[in-house]
C-alpha atoms as a PDB file:
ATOM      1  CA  UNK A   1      -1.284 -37.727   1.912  1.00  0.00           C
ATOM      2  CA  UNK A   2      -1.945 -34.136   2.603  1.00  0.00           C
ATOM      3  CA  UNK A   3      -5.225 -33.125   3.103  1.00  0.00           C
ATOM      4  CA  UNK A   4      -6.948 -29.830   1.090  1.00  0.00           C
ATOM      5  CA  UNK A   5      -7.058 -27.894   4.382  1.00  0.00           C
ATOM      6  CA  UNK A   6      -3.417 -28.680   5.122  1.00  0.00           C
ATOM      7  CA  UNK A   7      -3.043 -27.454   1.567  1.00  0.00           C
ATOM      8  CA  UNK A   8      -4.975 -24.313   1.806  1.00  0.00           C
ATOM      9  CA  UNK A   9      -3.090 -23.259   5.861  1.00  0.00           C
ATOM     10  CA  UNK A  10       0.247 -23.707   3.751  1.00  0.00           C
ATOM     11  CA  UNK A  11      -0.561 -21.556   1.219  1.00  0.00           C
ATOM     12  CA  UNK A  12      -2.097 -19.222   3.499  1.00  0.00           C
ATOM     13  CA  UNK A  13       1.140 -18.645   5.222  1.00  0.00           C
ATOM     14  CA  UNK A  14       3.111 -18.658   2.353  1.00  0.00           C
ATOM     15  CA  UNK A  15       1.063 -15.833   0.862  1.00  0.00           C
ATOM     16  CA  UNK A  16       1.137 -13.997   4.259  1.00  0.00           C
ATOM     17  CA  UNK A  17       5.054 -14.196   4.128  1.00  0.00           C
ATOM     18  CA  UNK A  18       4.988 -12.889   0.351  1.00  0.00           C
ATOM     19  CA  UNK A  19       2.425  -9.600   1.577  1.00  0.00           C
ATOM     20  CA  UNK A  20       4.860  -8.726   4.415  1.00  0.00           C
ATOM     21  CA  UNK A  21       7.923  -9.090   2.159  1.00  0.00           C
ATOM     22  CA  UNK A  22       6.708  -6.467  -0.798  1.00  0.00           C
ATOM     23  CA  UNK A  23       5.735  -4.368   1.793  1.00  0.00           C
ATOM     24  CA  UNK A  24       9.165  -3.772   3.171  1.00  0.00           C
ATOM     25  CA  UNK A  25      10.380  -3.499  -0.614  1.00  0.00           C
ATOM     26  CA  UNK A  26       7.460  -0.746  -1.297  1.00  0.00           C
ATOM     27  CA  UNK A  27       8.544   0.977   2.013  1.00  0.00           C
ATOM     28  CA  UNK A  28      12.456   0.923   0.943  1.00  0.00           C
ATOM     29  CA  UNK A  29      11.918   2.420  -2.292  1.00  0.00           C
ATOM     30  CA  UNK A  30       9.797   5.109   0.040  1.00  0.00           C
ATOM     31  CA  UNK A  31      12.410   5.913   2.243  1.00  0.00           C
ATOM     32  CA  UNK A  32      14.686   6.262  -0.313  1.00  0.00           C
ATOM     33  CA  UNK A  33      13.121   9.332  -1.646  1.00  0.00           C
ATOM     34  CA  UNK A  34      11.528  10.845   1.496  1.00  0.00           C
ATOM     35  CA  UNK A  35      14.434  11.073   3.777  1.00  0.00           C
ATOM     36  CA  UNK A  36      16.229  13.362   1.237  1.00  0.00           C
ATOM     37  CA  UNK A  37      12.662  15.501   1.522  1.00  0.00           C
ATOM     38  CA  UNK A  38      12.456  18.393   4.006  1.00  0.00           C
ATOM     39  CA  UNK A  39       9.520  17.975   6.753  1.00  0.00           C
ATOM     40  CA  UNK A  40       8.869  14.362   5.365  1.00  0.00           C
ATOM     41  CA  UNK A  41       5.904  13.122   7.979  1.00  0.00           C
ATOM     42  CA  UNK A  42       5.973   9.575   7.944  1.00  0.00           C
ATOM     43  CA  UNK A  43       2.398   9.240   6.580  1.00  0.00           C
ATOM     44  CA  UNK A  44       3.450   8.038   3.680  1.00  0.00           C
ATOM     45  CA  UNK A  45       5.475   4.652   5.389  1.00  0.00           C
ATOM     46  CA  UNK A  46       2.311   5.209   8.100  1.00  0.00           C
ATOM     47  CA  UNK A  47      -0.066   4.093   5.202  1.00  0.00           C
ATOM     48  CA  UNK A  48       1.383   0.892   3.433  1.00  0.00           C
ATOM     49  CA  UNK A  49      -0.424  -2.090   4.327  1.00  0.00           C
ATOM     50  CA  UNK A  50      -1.454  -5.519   3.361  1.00  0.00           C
ATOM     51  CA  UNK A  51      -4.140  -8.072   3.744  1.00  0.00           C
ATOM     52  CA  UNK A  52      -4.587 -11.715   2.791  1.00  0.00           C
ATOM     53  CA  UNK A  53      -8.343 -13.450   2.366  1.00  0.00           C
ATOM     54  CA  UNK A  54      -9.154 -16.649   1.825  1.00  0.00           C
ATOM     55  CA  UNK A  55     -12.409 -17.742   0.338  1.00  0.00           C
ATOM     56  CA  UNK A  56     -13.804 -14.208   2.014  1.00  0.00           C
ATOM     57  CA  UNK A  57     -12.212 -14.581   5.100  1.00  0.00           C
ATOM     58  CA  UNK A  58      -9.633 -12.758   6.382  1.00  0.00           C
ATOM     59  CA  UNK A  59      -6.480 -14.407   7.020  1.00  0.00           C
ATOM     60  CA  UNK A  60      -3.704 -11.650   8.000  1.00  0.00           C
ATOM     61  CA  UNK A  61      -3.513  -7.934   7.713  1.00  0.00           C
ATOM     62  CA  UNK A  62      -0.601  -5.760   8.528  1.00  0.00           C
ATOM     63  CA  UNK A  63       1.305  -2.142   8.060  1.00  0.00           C
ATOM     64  CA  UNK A  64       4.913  -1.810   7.521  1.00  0.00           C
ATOM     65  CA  UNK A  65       4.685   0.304  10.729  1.00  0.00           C
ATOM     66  CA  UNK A  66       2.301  -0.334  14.040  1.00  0.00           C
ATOM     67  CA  UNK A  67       1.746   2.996  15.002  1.00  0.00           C
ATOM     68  CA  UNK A  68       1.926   6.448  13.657  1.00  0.00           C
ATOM     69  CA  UNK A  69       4.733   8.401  13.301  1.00  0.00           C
ATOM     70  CA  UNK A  70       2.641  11.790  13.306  1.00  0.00           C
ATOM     71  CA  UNK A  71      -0.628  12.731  14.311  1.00  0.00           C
ATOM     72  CA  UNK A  72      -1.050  15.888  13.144  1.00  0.00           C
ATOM     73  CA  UNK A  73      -0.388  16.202   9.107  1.00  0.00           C
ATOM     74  CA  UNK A  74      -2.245  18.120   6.938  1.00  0.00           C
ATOM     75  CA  UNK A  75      -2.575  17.533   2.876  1.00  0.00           C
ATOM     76  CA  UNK A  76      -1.038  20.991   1.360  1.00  0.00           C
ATOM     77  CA  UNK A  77       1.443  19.260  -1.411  1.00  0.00           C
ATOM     78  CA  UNK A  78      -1.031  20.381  -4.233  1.00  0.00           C
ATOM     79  CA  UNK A  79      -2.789  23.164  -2.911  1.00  0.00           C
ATOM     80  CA  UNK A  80      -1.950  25.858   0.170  1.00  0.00           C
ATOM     81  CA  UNK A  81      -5.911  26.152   0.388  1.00  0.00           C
ATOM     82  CA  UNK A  82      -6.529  22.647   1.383  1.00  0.00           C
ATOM     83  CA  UNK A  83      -6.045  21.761   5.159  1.00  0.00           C
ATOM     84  CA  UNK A  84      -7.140  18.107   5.261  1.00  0.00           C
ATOM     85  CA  UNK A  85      -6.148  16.195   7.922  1.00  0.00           C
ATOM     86  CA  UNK A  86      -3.777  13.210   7.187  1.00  0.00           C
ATOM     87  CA  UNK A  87      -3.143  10.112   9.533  1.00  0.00           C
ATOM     88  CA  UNK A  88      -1.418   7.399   7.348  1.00  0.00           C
ATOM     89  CA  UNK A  89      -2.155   4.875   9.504  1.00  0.00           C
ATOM     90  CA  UNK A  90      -5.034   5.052  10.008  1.00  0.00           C
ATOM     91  CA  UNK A  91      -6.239   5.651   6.646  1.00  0.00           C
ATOM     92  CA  UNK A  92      -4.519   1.937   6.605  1.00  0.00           C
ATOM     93  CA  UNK A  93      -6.607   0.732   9.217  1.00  0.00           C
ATOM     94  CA  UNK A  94      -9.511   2.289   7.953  1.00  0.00           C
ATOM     95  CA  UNK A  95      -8.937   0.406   4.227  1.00  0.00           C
ATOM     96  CA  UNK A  96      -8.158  -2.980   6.013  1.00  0.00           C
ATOM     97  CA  UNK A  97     -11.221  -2.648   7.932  1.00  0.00           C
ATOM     98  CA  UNK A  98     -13.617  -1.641   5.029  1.00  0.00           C
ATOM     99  CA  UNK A  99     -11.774  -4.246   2.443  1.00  0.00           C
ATOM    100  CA  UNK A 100     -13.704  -7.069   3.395  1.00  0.00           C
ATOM    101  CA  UNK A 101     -16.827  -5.687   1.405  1.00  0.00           C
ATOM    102  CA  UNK A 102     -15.237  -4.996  -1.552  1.00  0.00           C
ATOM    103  CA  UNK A 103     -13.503  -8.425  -2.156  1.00  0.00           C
ATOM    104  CA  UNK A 104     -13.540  -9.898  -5.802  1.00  0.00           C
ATOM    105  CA  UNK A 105     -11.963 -12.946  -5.109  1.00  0.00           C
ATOM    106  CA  UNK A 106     -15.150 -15.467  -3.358  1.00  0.00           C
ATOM    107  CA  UNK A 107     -13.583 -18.495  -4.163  1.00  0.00           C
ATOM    108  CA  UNK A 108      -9.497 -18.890  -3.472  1.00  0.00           C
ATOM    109  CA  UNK A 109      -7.137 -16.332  -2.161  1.00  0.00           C
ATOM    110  CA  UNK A 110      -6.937 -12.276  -2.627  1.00  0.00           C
ATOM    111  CA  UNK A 111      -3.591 -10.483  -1.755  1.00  0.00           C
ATOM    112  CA  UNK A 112      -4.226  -6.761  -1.327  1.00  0.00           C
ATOM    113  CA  UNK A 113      -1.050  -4.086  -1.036  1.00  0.00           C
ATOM    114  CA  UNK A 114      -1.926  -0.305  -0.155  1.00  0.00           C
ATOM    115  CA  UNK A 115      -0.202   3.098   0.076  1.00  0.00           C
ATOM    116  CA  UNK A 116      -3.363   4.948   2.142  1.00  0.00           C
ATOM    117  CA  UNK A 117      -1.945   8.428   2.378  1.00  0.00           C
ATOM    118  CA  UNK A 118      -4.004  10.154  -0.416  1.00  0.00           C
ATOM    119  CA  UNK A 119      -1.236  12.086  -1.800  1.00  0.00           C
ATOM    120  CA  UNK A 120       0.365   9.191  -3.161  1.00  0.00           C
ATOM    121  CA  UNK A 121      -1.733   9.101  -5.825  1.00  0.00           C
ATOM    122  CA  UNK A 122      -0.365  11.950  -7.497  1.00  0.00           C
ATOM    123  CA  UNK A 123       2.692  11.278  -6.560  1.00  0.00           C
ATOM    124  CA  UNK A 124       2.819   7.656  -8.442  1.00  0.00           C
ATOM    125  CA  UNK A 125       1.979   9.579 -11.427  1.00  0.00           C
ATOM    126  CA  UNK A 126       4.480  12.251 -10.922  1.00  0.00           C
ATOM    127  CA  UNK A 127       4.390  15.733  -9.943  1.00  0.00           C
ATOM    128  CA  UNK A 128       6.855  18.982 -10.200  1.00  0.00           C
ATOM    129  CA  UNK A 129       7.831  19.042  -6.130  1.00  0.00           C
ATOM    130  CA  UNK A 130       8.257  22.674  -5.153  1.00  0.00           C
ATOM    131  CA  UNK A 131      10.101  21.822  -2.155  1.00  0.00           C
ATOM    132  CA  UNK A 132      12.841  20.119  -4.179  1.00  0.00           C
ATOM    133  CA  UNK A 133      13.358  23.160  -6.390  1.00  0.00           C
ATOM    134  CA  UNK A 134      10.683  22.603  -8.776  1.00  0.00           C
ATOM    135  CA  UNK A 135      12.237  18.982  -9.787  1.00  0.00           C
ATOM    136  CA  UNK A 136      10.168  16.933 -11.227  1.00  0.00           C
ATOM    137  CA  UNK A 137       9.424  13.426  -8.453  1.00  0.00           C
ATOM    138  CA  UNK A 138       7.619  10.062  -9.101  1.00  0.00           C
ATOM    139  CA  UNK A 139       7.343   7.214  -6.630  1.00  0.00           C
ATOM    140  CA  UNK A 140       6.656   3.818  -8.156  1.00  0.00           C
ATOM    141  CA  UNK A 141       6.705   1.882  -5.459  1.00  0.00           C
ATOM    142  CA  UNK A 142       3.260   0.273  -5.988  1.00  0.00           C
ATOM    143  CA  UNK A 143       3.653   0.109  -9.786  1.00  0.00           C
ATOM    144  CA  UNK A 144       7.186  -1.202  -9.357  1.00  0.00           C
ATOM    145  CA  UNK A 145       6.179  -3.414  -7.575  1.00  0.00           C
ATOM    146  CA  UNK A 146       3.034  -4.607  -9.682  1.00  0.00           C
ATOM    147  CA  UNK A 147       5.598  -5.454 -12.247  1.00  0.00           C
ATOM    148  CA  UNK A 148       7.974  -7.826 -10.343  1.00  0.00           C
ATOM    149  CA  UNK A 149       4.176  -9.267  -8.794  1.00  0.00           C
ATOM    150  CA  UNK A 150       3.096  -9.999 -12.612  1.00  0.00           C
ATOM    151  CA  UNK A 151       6.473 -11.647 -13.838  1.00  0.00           C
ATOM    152  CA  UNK A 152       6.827 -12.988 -10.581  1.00  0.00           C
ATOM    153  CA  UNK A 153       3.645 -14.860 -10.238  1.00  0.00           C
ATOM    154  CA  UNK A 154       1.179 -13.750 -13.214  1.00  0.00           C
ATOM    155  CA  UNK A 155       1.385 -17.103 -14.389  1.00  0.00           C
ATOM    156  CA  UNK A 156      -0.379 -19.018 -11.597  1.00  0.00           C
ATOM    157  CA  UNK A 157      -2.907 -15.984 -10.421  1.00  0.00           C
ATOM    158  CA  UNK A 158      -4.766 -12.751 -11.676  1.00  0.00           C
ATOM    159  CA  UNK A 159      -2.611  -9.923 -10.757  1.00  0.00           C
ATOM    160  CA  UNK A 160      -4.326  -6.240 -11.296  1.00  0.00           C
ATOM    161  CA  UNK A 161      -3.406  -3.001 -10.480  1.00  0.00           C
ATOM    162  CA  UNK A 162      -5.545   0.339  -9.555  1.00  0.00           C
ATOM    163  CA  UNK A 163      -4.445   3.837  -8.555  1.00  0.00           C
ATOM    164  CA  UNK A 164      -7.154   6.027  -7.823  1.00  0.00           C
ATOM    165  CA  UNK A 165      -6.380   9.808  -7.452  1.00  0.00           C
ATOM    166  CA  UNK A 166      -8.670  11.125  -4.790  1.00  0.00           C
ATOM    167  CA  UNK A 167      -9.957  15.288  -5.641  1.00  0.00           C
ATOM    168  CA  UNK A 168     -10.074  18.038  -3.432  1.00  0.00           C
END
């Protein structure tokens, strides 16, 4: 018979395998859009990332890419006036690093998913694109995937979503 640790590593690694998986179906749904986008910098695949905790402790992070694509981005989608920096990956690194504090989950497992760069926000919501001829563009990667998460495993676990639009 199995003991609860044994229990608890398989689990582990099966959640681990199940972060890394939605990432590369966020990121595909990504690339989808952005390649067909004019000056596209890669912060936006530079910025997904995932972690899995388990009663507080961290048990695997990752980032659907290593390393950034770009270095030098600057946030000017919503306004010409606003020259802030951008590094998708490591706003990534920075979340991963800082998530730690902000678990809810004390007792059991926590699966977090992230899209860092803080555009995305907006762009989850939906925004007239200027660059594409004033169409109108929404990404739902994140809340796309939210919904497959729920039916998928709502059942057996707390699933919750949050988008939070940063201001300039």
């Amino acid at each position: 018979m199995k003991r609860k640790r044994e229990y608890e590593n398989e689990q582990t690694i099966r959640l681990v395998a199940y972060a890394k998986q939605q990432i590369v179906f966020m990121a595909a749904e990504i690339e989808q859009i952005i390649t067909s986008q004019e000056g596209s910098t890669g912060n936006l695949l530079d910025s997904l990332c995932w972690g899995v905790w388990h009663n507080k402790k961290r048990k695997g992070i990752g980032y659907y890419r290593d390393e950034s694509a770009i270095e030098d981005s600057y946030l000017h989608e919503f306004s010409p006036m606003i020259r802030e920096s951008v590094n998708g990956h490591f706003l990534a690194q920075q979340f991963l690093a800082q998530y730690q504090d902000k678990l809810t989950v004390t007792d059991g497992w926590q699966v977090v998913w992230g899209v860092l760069a803080p555009y995305y926000a907006y762009w989850e919501q939906g925004h007239i694109n200027k660059l594409l001829g004033g169409q109108f563009v929404q990404f739902t990667a994140m809340s796309q995937r939210y919904d497959h998460i729920k039916d998928e495993l709502g059942n057996r676990c707390r699933v919750d979503f949050n988008v939070t639009v940063p201001t300039y």
